[in-house]
Protein backbone atom coordinates (compact mmCIF):
# COMPACT_ATOMS: atom_id res chain seq x y z
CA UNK A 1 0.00 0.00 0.00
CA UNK A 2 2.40 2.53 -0.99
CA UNK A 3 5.07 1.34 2.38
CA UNK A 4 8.29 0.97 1.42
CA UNK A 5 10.22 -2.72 2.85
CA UNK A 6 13.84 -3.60 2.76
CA UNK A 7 14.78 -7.21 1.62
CA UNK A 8 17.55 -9.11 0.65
CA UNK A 9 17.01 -11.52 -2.23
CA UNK A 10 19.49 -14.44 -1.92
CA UNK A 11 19.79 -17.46 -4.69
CA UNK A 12 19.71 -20.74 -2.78
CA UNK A 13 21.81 -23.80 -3.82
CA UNK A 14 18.42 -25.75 -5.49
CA UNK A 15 18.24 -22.31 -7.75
CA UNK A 16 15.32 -21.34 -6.07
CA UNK A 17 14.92 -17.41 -5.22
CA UNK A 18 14.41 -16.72 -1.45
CA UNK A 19 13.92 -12.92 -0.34
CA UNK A 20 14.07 -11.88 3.45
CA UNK A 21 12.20 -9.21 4.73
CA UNK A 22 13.91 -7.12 7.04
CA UNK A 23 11.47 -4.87 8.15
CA UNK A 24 7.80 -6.55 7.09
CA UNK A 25 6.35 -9.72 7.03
CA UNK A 26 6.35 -13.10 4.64
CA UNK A 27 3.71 -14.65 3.00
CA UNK A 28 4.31 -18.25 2.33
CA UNK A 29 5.62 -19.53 -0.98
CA UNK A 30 2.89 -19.58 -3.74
CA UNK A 31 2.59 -23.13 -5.50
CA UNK A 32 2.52 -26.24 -4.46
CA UNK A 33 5.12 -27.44 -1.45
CA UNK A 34 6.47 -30.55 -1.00
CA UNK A 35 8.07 -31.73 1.99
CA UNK A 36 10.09 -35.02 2.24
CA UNK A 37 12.39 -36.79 4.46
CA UNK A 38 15.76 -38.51 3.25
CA UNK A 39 17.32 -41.21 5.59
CA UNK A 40 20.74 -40.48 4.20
CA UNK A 41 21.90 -38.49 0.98
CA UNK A 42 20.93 -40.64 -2.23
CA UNK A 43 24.18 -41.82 -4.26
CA UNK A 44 21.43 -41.60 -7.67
CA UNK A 45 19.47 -38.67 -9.00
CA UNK A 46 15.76 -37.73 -7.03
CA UNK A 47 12.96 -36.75 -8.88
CA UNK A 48 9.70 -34.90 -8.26
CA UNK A 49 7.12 -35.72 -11.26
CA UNK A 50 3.86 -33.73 -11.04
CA UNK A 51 0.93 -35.68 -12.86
CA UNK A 52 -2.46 -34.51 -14.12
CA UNK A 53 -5.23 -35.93 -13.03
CA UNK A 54 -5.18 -38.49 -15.99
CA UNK A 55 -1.37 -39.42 -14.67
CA UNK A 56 0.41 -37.42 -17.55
CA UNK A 57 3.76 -35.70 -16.85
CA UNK A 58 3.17 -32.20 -16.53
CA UNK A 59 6.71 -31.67 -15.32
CA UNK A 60 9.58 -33.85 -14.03
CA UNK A 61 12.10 -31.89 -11.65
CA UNK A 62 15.82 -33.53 -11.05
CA UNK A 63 18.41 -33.44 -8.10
CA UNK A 64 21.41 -32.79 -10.57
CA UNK A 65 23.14 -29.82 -10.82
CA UNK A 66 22.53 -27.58 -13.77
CA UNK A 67 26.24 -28.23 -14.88
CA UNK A 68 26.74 -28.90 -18.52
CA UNK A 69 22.48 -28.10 -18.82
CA UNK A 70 21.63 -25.37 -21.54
CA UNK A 71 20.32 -21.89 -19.80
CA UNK A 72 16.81 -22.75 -20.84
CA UNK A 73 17.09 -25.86 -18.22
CA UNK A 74 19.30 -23.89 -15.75
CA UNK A 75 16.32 -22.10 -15.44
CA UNK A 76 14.16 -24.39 -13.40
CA UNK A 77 14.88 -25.00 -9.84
CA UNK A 78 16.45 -28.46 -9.04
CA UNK A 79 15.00 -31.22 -6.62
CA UNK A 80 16.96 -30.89 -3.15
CA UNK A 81 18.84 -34.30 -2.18
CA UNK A 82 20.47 -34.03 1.31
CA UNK A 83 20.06 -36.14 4.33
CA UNK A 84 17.00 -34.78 5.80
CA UNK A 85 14.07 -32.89 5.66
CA UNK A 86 14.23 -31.16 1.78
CA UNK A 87 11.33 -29.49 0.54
CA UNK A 88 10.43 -27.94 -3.00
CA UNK A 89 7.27 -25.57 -4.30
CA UNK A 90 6.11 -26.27 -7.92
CA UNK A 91 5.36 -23.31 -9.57
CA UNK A 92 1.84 -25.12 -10.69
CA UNK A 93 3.02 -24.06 -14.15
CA UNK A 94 2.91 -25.98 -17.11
CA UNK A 95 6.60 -26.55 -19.58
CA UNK A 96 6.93 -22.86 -20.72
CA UNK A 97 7.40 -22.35 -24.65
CA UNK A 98 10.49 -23.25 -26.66
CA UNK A 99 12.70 -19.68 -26.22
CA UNK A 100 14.49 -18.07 -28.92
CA UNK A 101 18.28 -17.89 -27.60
CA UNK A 102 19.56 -14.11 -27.22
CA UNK A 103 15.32 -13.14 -27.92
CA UNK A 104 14.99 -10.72 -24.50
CA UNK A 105 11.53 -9.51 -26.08
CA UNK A 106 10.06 -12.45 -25.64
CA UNK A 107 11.46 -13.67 -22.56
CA UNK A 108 9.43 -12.47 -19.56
CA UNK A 109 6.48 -14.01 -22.29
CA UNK A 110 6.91 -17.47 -22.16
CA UNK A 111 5.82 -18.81 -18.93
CA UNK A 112 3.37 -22.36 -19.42
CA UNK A 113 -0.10 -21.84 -18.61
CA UNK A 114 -0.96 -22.19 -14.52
CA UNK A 115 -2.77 -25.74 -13.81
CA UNK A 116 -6.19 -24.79 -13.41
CA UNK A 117 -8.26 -26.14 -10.18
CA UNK A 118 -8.44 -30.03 -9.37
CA UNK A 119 -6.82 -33.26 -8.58
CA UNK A 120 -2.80 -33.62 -9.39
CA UNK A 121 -0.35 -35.93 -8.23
CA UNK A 122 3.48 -35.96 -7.03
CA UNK A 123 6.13 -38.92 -7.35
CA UNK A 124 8.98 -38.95 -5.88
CA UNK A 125 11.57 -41.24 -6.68
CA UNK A 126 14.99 -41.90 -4.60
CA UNK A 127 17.10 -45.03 -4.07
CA UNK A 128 15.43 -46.86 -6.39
CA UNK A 129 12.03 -46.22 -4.10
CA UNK A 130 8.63 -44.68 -5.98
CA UNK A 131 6.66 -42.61 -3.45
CA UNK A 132 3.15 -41.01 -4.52
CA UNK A 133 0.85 -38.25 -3.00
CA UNK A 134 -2.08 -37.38 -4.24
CA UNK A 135 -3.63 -33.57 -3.63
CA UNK A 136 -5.82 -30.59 -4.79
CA UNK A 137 -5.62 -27.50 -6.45
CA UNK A 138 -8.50 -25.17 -5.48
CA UNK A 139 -9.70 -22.05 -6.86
CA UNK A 140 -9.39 -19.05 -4.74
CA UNK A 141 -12.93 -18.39 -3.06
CA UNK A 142 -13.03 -14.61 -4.37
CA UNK A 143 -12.83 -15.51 -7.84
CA UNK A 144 -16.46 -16.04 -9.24
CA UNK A 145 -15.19 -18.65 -12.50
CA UNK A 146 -16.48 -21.38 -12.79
CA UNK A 147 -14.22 -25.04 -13.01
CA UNK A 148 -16.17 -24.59 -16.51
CA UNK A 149 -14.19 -21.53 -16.95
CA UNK A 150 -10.80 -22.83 -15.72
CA UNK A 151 -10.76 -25.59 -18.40
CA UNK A 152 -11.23 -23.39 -21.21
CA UNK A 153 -9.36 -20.95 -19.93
CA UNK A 154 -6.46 -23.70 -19.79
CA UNK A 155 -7.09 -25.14 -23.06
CA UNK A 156 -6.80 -21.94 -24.80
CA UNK A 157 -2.99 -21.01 -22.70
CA UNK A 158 -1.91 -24.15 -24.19
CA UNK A 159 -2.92 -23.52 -27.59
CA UNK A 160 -1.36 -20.40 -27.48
CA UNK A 161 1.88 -21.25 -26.00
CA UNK A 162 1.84 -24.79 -28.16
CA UNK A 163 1.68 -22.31 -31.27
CA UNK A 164 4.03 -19.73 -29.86
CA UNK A 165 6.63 -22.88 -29.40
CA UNK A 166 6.08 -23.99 -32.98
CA UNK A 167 6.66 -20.30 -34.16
CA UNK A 168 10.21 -19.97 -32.08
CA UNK A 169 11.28 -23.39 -33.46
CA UNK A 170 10.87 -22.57 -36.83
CA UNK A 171 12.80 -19.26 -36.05
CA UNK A 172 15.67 -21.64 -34.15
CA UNK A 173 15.21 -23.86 -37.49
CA UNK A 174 15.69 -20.46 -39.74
CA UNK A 175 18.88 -19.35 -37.50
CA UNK A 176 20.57 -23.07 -37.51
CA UNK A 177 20.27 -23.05 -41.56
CA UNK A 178 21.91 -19.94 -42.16
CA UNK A 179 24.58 -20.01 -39.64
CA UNK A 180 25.27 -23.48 -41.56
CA UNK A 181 24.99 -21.49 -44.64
CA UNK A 182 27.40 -18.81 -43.63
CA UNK A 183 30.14 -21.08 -42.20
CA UNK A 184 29.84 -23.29 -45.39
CA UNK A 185 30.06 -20.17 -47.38
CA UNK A 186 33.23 -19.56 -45.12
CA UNK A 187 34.69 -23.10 -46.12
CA UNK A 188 34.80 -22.23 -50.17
CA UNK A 189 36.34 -18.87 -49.65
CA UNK A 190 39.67 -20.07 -48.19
């Protein structure tokens, strides 16, 4: 309301974005958070898979490091894997749209559509164990739409961002072609 705060933003080591408050309060994280308990620090990769309510992939998460990953991946947060209690909020967004590398235009633009109100699911998998949870996403009681309204709404974000993603990979496709074009053009000059 017009109050200025002071906060640090800090970048934790699972790439998520934490910022303290010095001087206000916190709401809690916005998305989904999962909370789990490792006996002792897995020697394999841990994943968290969040399914529809079909049991489709919407998105698969992964302990690994975003070493050697392209900065599209290095983008999403990674799946905490210490000895413990580790937790991790989904987004509730859907895979965003292919990006354009260098295209800062269209970068804030890309996010995947938000998973509309209902029943979801969460695997976990460590040392070679499968773990499931089932749970809800429900629609904020202020907002008058109707689970009607939700679908469509969804159905519509995906179209668009499908056809956005078919759009930037034909760009990509257009950019690979000619830088093959100009370094073979290169080649028979020397």
């Amino acid at each position: 309301l017009g109050a200025n705060v002071t906060f640090i933003d800090t970048k934790q080591p699972d790439g998520e974005m934490t910022r303290k408050f010095l001087d206000a309060g916190q709401n809690p994280p916005n998305g989904v958070v999962v909370a789990y308990y490792l006996k002792e620090k897995p020697e394999n990769d841990v994943t968290l898979s969040f399914l529809d309510s079909a049991g489709a992939v919407i998105k698969t998460f992964s302990s690994k490091a975003t070493e050697g990953k392209s900065t599209d991946d290095a983008r999403e947060p990674y799946v905490r894997a210490e000895a413990g209690m580790n937790r991790f909020v989904w987004n509730m967004r859907y895979p965003d749209a292919t990006r354009v590398p260098g295209d800062k235009s269209t970068e804030e633009s890309l996010s995947g559509p938000l998973a509309p109100p209902g029943a979801y699911e969460v695997t976990l998998e460590a040392g070679g164990r499968s773990l499931a949870q089932s749970f809800d996403i429900v629609k904020d009681p202020r907002v008058s739409a109707t689970q009607a309204d939700f679908d469509a709404q969804f159905e519509l974000l995906m179209k668009v961002r499908d056809r956005l993603s078919e759009t930037h990979d034909a760009v990509n496709r257009l950019r690979s072609v000619k830088k093959q074009v100009d370094e073979w053009v290169q080649r028979t000059k020397h």
